[in-house]
Protein backbone atom coordinates (compact mmCIF):
# COMPACT_ATOMS: atom_id res chain seq x y z
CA UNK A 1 49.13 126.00 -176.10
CA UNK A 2 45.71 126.03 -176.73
CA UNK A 3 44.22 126.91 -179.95
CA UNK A 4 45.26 128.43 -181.99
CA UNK A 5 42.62 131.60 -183.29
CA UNK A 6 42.73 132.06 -179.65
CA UNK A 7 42.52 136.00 -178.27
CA UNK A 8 46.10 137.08 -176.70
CA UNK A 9 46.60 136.10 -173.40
CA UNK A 10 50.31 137.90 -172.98
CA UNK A 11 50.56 139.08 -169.04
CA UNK A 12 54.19 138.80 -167.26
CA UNK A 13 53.27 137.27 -164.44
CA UNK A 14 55.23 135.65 -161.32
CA UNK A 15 58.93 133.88 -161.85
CA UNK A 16 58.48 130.29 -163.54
CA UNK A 17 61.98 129.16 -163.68
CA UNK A 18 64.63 130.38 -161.07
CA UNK A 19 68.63 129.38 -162.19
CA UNK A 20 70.59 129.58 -158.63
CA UNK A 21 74.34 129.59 -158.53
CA UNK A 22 74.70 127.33 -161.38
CA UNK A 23 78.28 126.21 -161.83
CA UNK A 24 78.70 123.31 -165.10
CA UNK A 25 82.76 122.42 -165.76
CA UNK A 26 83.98 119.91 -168.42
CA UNK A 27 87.06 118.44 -167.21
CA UNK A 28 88.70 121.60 -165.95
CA UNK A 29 86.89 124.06 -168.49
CA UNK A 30 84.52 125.88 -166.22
CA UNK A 31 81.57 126.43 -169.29
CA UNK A 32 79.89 128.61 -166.39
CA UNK A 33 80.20 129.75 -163.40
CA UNK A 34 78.01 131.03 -160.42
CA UNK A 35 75.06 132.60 -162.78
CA UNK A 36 71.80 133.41 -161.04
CA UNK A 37 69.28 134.74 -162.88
CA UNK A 38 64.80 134.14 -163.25
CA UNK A 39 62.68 133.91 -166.13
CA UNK A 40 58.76 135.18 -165.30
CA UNK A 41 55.98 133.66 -167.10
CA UNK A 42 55.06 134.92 -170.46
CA UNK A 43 58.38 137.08 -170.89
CA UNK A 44 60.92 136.63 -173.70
CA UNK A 45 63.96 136.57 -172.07
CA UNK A 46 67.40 136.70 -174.09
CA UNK A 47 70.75 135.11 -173.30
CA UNK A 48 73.50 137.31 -174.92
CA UNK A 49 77.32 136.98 -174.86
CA UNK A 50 80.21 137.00 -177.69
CA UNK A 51 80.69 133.19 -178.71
CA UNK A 52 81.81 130.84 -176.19
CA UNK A 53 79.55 132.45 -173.59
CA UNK A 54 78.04 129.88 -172.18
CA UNK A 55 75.01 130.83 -174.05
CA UNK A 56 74.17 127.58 -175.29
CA UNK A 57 75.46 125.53 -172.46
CA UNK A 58 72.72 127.09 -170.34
CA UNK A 59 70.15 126.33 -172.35
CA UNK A 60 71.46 122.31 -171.89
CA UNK A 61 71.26 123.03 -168.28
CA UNK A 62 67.52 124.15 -168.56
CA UNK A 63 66.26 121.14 -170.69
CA UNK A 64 68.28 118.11 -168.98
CA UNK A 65 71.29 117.88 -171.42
CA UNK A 66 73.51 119.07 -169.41
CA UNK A 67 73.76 118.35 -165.36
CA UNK A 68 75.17 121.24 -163.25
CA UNK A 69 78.59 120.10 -160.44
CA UNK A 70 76.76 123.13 -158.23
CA UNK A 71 73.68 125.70 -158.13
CA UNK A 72 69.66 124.84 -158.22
CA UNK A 73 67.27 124.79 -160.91
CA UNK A 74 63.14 125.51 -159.83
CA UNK A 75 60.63 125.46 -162.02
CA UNK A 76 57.35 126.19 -160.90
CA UNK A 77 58.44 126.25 -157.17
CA UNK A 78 59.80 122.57 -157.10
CA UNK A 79 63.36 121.55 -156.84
CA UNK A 80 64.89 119.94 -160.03
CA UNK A 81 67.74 117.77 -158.77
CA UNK A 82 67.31 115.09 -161.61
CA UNK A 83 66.58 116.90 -164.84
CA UNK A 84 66.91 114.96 -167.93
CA UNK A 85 65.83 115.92 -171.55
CA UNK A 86 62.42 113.77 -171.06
CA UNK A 87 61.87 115.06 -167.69
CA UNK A 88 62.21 118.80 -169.07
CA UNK A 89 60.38 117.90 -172.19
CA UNK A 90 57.93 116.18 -170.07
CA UNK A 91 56.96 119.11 -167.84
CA UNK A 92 56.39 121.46 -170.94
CA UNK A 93 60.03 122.91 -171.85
CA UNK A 94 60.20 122.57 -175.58
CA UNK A 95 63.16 123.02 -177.24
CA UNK A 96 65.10 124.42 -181.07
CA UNK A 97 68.63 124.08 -181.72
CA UNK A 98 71.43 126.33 -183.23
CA UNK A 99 72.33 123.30 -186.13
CA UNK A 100 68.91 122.53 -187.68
CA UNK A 101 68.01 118.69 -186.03
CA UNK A 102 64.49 117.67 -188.25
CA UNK A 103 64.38 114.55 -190.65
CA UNK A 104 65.15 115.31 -193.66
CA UNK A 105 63.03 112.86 -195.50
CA UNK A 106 60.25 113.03 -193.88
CA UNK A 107 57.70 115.92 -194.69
CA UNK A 108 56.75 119.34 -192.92
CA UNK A 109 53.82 117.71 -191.57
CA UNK A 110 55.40 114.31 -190.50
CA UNK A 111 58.06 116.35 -188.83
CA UNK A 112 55.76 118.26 -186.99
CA UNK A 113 53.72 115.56 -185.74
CA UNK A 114 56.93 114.21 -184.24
CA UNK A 115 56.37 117.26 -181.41
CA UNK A 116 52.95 115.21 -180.60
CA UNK A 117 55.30 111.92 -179.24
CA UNK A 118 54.66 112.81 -175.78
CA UNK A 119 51.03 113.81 -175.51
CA UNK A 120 50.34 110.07 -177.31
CA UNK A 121 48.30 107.94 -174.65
CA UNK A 122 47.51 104.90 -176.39
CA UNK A 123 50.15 102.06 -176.21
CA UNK A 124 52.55 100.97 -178.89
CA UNK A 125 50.65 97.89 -179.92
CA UNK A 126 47.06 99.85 -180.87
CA UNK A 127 49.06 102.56 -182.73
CA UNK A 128 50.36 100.16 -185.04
CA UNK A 129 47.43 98.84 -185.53
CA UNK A 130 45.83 101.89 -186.12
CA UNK A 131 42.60 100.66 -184.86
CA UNK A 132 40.10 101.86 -181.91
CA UNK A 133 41.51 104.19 -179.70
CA UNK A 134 44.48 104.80 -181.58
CA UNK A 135 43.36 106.18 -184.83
CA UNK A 136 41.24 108.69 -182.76
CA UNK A 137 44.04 109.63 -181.13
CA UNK A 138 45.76 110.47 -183.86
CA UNK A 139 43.09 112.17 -185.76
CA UNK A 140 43.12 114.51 -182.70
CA UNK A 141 46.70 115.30 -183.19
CA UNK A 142 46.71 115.70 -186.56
CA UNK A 143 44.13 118.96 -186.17
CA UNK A 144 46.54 120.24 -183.25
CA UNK A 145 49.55 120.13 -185.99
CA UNK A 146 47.56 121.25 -188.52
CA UNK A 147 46.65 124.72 -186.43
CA UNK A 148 50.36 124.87 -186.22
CA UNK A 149 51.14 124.32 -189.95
CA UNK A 150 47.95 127.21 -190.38
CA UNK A 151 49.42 129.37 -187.74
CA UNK A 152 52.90 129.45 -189.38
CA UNK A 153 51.68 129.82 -193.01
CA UNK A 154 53.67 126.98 -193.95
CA UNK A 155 50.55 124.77 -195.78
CA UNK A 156 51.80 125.00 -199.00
CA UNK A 157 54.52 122.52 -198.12
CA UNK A 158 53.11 120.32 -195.64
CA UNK A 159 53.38 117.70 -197.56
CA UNK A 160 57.23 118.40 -199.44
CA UNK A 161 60.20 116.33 -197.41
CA UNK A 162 61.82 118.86 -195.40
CA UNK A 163 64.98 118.61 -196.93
CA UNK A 164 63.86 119.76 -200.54
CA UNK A 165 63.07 123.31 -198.12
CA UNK A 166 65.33 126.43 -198.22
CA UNK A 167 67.23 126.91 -195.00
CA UNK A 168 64.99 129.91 -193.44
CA UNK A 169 61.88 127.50 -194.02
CA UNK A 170 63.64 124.38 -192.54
CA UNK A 171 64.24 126.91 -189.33
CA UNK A 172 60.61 127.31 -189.29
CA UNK A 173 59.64 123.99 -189.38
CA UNK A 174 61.42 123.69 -186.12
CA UNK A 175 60.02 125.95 -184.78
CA UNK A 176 56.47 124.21 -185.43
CA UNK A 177 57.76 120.99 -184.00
CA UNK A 178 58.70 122.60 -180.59
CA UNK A 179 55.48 124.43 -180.95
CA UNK A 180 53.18 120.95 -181.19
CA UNK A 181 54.42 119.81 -177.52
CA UNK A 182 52.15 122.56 -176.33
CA UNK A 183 55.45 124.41 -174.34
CA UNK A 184 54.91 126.12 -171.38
CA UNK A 185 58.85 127.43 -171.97
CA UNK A 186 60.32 127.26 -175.05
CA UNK A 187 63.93 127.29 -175.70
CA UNK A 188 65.26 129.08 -178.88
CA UNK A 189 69.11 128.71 -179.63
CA UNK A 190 70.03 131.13 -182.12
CA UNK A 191 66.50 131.27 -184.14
CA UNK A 192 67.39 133.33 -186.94
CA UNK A 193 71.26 132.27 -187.46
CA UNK A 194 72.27 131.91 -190.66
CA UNK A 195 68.98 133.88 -192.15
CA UNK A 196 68.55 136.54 -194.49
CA UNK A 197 66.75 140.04 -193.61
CA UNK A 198 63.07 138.72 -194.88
CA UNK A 199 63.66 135.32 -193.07
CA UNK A 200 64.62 137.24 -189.67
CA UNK A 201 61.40 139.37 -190.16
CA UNK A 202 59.25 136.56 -190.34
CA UNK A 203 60.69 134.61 -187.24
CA UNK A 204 60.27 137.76 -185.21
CA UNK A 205 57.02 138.31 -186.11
CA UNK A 206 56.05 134.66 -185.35
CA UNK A 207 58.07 134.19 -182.15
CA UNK A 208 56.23 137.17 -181.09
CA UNK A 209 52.81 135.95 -182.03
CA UNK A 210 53.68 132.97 -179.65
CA UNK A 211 54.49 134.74 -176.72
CA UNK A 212 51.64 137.34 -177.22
CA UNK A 213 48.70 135.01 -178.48
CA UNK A 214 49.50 131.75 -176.29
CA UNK A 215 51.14 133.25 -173.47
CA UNK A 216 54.31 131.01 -173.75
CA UNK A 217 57.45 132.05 -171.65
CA UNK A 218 60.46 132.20 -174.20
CA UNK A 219 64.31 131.90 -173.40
CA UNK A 220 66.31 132.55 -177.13
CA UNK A 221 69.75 133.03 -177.66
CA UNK A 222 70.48 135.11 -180.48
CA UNK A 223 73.13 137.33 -181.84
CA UNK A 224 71.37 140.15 -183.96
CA UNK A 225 71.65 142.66 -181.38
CA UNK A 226 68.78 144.34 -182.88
CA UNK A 227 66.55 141.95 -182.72
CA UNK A 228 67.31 141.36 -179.14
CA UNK A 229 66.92 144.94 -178.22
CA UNK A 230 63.19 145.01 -180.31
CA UNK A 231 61.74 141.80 -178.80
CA UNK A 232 63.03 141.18 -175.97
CA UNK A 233 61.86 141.84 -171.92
CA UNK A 234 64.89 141.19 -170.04
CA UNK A 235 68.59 140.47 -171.22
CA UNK A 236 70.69 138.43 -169.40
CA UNK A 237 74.57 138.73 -170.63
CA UNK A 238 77.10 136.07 -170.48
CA UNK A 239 81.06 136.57 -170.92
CA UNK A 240 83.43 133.71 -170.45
CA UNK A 241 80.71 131.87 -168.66
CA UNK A 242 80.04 134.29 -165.99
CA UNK A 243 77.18 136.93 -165.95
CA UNK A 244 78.27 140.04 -166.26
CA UNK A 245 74.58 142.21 -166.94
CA UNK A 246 70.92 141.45 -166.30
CA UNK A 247 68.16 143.74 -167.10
CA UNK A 248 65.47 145.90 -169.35
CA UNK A 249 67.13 146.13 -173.18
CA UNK A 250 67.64 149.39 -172.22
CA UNK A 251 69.64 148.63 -168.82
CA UNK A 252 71.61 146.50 -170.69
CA UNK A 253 72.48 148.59 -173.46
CA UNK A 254 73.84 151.02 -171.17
CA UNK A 255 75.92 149.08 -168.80
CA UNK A 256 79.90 149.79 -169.82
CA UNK A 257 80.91 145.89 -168.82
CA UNK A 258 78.52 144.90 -171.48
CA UNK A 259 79.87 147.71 -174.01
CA UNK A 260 83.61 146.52 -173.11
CA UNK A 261 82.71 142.69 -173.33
CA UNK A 262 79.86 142.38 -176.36
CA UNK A 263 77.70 145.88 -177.83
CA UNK A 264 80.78 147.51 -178.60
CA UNK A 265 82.86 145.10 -180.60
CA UNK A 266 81.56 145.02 -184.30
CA UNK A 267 79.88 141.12 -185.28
């Protein structure tokens, strides 16, 4: 991510990230089994499925968590045999999560600024020092998290401890933090759980200034079925941990195994 006034830059371009036959059992609970599917650059592509899915356990397999018995993972063309959480953060796949994981005592802006760790250059010693290099360094990152404390209309409580926040706001601060790694993919489990209708509004609109002003290539998991429908480019549907529709919103919403399985049981 670049910055942040920049003009949009949205264009679905060529596939990014390529899941092959990927296979993941825990003891002998098969979480999923044989799903294929691609994500192309600059798309928002959703992961749907009734609960137990696999939704989630997917995601794990994308950032590292989680290490697949079978199936391929290629991002960018290469091979990723040994993907770990650093690796995937690493090589720009940012990541939220369903239960809200920030530090509660710490403010919006020291949160935040947390999603800077691995752009950091200068060694441990000169950072506690503060001195030279260092405090440069970190003047530099502070303007970066700034743009994304301006950008998400959150200044007004940079400075509060997150935990003093209202739940919707909390999800946005998350959002922020996986949003100052600079993501080339980010991963959004279940964004707008647990919000009301204004809260959802505002997530939509901001996950969809992301991926139309930066260009970034999102994977979310979420249940509103409208909201999947609206934003999304392709919908990939899980059931029991196998893949059982892939497609346009509108392919999906038509296919009768994803009536039978998800769209036509009330939620």
């Amino acid at each position: 991510m670049t910055a942040m006034n920049q003009e949009p830059t949205r264009k679905i371009g060529d596939v990014i990230l390529d899941l092959r036959h990927i296979s993941l059992s825990f003891g002998g609970v098969k979480a999923l089994t044989d799903i294929s599917f691609d994500v192309r650059e600059h798309e928002i592509r959703a992961i749907i499925g009734p609960n137990g899915a696999g939704k989630s356990s997917m995601l794990n397999v994308i950032n590292g968590v989680y290490r697949p018995q079978e199936g391929e993972i290629i991002y960018r063309g290469e091979h990723l045999r040994d993907m770990n959480t650093y690796a995937a953060a690493k090589s720009g796949i940012a990541r939220t999560f369903q239960n809200i994981a920030l530090f509660k005592g710490m403010s919006v802006l020291d949160n935040i600024m947390t999603g800077r760790n691995l752009q950091i250059k200068t060694n441990f010693l000169l950072q506690a020092l503060h001195l030279g290099p260092a405090r440069k360094e970190e003047i530099a990152h502070r303007v970066k998290v700034e743009e994304v404390i301006d950008f998400l209309e959150i200044q007004h409580i940079r400075k509060t401890p997150v935990g003093r926040l209202p739940y919707g706001l909390q999800k946005r601060v998350e959002l922020g933090r996986a949003l100052a790694a600079e993501p080339q993919i980010l991963l959004l489990d279940e964004p707008m759980a647990g919000m009301n209708v204004e809260e959802k509004q505002d997530m939509c609109r901001f996950i969809l200034d992301v991926n139309a002003q930066f260009g970034t290539t999102i994977v979310l998991i979420e249940h509103d079925m409208g909201v999947v429908m609206d934003i999304s480019d392709r919908v990939v549907v899980l059931d029991y941990g196998k893949k059982i529709g892939d497609g346009t919103p509108d392919a999906v919403r038509s296919n009768q195994d994803v009536i039978n399985a998800y769209l036509g049981v009330a939620h």
